[in-house]
C-alpha atoms as a PDB file:
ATOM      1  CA  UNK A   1      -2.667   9.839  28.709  1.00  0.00           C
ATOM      2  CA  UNK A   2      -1.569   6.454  28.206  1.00  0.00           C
ATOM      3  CA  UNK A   3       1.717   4.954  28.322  1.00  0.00           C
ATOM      4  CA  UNK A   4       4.060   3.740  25.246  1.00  0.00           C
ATOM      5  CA  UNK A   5       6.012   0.356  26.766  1.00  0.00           C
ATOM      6  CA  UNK A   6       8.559  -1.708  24.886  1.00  0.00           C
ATOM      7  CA  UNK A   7       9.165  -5.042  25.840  1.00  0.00           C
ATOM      8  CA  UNK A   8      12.364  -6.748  24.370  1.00  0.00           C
ATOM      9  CA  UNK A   9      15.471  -8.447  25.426  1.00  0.00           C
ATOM     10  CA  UNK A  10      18.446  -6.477  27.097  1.00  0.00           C
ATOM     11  CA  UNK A  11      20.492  -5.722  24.502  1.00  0.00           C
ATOM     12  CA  UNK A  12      17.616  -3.652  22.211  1.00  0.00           C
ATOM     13  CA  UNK A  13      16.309  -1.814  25.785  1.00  0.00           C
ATOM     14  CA  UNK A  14      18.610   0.420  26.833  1.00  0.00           C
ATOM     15  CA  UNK A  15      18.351   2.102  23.486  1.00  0.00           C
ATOM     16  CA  UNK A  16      14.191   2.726  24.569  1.00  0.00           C
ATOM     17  CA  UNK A  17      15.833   3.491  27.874  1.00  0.00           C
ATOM     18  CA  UNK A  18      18.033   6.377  26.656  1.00  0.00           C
ATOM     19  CA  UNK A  19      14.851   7.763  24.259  1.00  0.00           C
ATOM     20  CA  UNK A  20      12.758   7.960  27.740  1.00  0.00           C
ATOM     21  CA  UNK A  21       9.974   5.158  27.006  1.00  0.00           C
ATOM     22  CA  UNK A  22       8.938   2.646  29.630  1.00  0.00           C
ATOM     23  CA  UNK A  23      11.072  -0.861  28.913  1.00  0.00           C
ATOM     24  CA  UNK A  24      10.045  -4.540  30.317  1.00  0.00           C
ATOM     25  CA  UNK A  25      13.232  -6.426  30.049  1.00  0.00           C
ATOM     26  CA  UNK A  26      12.724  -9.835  29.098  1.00  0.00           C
ATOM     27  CA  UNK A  27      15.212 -12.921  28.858  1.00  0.00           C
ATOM     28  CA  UNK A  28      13.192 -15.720  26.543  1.00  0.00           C
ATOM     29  CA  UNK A  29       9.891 -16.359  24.682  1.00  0.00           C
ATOM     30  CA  UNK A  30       8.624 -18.016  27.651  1.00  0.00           C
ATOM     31  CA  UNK A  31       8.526 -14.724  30.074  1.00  0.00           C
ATOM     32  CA  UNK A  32       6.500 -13.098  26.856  1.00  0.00           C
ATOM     33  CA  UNK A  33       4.179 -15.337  27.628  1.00  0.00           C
ATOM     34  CA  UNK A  34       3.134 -15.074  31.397  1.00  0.00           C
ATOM     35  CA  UNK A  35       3.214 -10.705  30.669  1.00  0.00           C
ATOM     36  CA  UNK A  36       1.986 -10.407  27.895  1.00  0.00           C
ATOM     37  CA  UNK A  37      -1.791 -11.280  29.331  1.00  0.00           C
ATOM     38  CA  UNK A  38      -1.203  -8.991  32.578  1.00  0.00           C
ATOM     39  CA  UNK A  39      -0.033  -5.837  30.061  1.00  0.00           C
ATOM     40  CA  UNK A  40      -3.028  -6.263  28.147  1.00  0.00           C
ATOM     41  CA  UNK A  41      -5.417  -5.487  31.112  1.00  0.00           C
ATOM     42  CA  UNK A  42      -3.953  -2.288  32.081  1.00  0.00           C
ATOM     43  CA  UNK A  43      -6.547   0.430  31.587  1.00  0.00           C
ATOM     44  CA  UNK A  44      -3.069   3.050  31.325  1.00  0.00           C
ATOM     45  CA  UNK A  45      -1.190   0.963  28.557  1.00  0.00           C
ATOM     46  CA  UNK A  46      -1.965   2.777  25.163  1.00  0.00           C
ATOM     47  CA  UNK A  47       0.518   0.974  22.661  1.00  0.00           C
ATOM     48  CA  UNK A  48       2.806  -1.941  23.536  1.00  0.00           C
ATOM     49  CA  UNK A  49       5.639  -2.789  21.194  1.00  0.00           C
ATOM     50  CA  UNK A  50       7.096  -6.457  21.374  1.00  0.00           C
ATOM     51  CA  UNK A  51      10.812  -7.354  19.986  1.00  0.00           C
ATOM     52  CA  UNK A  52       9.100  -9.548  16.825  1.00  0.00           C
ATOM     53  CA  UNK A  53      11.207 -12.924  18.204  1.00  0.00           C
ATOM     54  CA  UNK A  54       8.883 -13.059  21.074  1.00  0.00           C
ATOM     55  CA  UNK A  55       5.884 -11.849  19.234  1.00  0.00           C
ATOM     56  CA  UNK A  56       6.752 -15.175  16.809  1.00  0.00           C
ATOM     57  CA  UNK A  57       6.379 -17.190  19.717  1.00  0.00           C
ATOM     58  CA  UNK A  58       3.087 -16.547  21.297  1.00  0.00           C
ATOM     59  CA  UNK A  59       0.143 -18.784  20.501  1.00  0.00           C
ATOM     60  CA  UNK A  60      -2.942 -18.823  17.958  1.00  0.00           C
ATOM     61  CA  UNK A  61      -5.038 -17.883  21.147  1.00  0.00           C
ATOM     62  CA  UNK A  62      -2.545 -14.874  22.158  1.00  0.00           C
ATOM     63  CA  UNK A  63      -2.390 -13.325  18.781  1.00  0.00           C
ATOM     64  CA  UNK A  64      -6.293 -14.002  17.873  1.00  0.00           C
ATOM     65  CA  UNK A  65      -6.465 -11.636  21.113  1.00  0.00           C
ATOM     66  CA  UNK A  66      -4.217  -9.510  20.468  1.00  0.00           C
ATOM     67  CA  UNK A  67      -5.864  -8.798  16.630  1.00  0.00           C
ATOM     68  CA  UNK A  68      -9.288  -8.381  18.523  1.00  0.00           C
ATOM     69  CA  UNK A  69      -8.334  -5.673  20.610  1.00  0.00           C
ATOM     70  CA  UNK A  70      -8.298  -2.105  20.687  1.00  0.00           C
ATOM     71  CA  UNK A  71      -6.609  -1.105  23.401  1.00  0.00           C
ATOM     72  CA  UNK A  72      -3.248  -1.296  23.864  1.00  0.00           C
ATOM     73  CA  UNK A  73      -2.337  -1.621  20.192  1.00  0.00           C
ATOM     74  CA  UNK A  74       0.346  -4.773  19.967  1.00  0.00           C
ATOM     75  CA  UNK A  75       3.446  -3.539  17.479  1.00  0.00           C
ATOM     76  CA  UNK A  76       6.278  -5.837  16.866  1.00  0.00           C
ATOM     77  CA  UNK A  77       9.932  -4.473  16.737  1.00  0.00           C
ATOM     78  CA  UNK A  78      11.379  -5.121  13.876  1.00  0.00           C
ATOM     79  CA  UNK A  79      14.256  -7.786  14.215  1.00  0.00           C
ATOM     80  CA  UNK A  80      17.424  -8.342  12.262  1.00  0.00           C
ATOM     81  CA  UNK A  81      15.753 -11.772  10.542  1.00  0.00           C
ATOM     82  CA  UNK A  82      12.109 -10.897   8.864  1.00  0.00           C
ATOM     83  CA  UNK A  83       9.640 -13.506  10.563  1.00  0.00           C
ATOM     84  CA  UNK A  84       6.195 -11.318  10.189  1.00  0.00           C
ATOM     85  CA  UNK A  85       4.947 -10.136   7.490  1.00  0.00           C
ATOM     86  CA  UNK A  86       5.006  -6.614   9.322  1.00  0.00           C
ATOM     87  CA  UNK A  87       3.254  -4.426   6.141  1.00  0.00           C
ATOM     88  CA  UNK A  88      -0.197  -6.699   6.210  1.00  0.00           C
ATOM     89  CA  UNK A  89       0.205  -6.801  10.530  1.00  0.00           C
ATOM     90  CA  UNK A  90       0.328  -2.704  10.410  1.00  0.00           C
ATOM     91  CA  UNK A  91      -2.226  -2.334   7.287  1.00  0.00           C
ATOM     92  CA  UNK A  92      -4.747  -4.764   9.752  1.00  0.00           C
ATOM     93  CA  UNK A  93      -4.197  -2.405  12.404  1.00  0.00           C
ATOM     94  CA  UNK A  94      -5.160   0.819  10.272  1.00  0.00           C
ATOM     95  CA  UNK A  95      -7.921  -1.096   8.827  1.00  0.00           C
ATOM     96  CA  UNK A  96      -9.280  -1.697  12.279  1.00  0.00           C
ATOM     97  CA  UNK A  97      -8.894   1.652  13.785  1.00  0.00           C
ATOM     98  CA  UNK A  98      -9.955   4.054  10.874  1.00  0.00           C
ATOM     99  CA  UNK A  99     -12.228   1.446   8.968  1.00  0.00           C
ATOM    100  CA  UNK A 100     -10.543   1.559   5.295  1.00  0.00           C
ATOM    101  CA  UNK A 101      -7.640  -0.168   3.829  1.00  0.00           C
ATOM    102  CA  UNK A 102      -4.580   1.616   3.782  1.00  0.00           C
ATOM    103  CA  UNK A 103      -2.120  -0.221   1.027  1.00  0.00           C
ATOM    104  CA  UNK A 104       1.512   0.356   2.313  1.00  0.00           C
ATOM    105  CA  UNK A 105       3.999   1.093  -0.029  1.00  0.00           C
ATOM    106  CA  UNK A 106       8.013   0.768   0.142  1.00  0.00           C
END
């Protein structure tokens, strides 16, 4: 079975915490950075959901890496100020793992 790990900044993880899901704590975009690589090569890690800040700040070459792989799936958290275009990012995601387009709708 593979695992379901959050990572975000303090105040968003002990809400994870509380619902029983693994939690990286994480003070700044730059610590995103350096774990982000390591978490992708864990054979265990199914889905890995990133606080969207951080996800903002990663690289062309991090997310181009992230959008090629299959395993873990890369989520962003939602934050309070929209940054990603979150509908298209989850809509890529379906398209990649069922093979059809799946329009979202609100």
């Amino acid at each position: 079975m593979y695992k379901f790990i959050v990572v975000t900044d303090p105040d968003t993880a002990t809400g994870f915490r509380l619902a029983g899901i693994d939690v990286m704590e994480i003070q700044n975009s730059e610590e995103v950075r350096t774990l982000l690589p390591s978490l992708l090569l864990k054979d265990d890690t199914g889905i890995i959901a990133i606080n969207e800040d951080y996800m903002t700040s990663l690289d062309e070459k991090m997310m181009e890496k992230i959008e090629k792989s299959y395993r873990p799936i890369i989520i962003p958290i939602p934050s309070r100020v929209k940054r990603l275009d979150r509908t298209s990012y989850i809509e890529g995601l379906l398209r990649r793992a069922i093979g059809y387009n799946i329009v979202l709708r609100k």
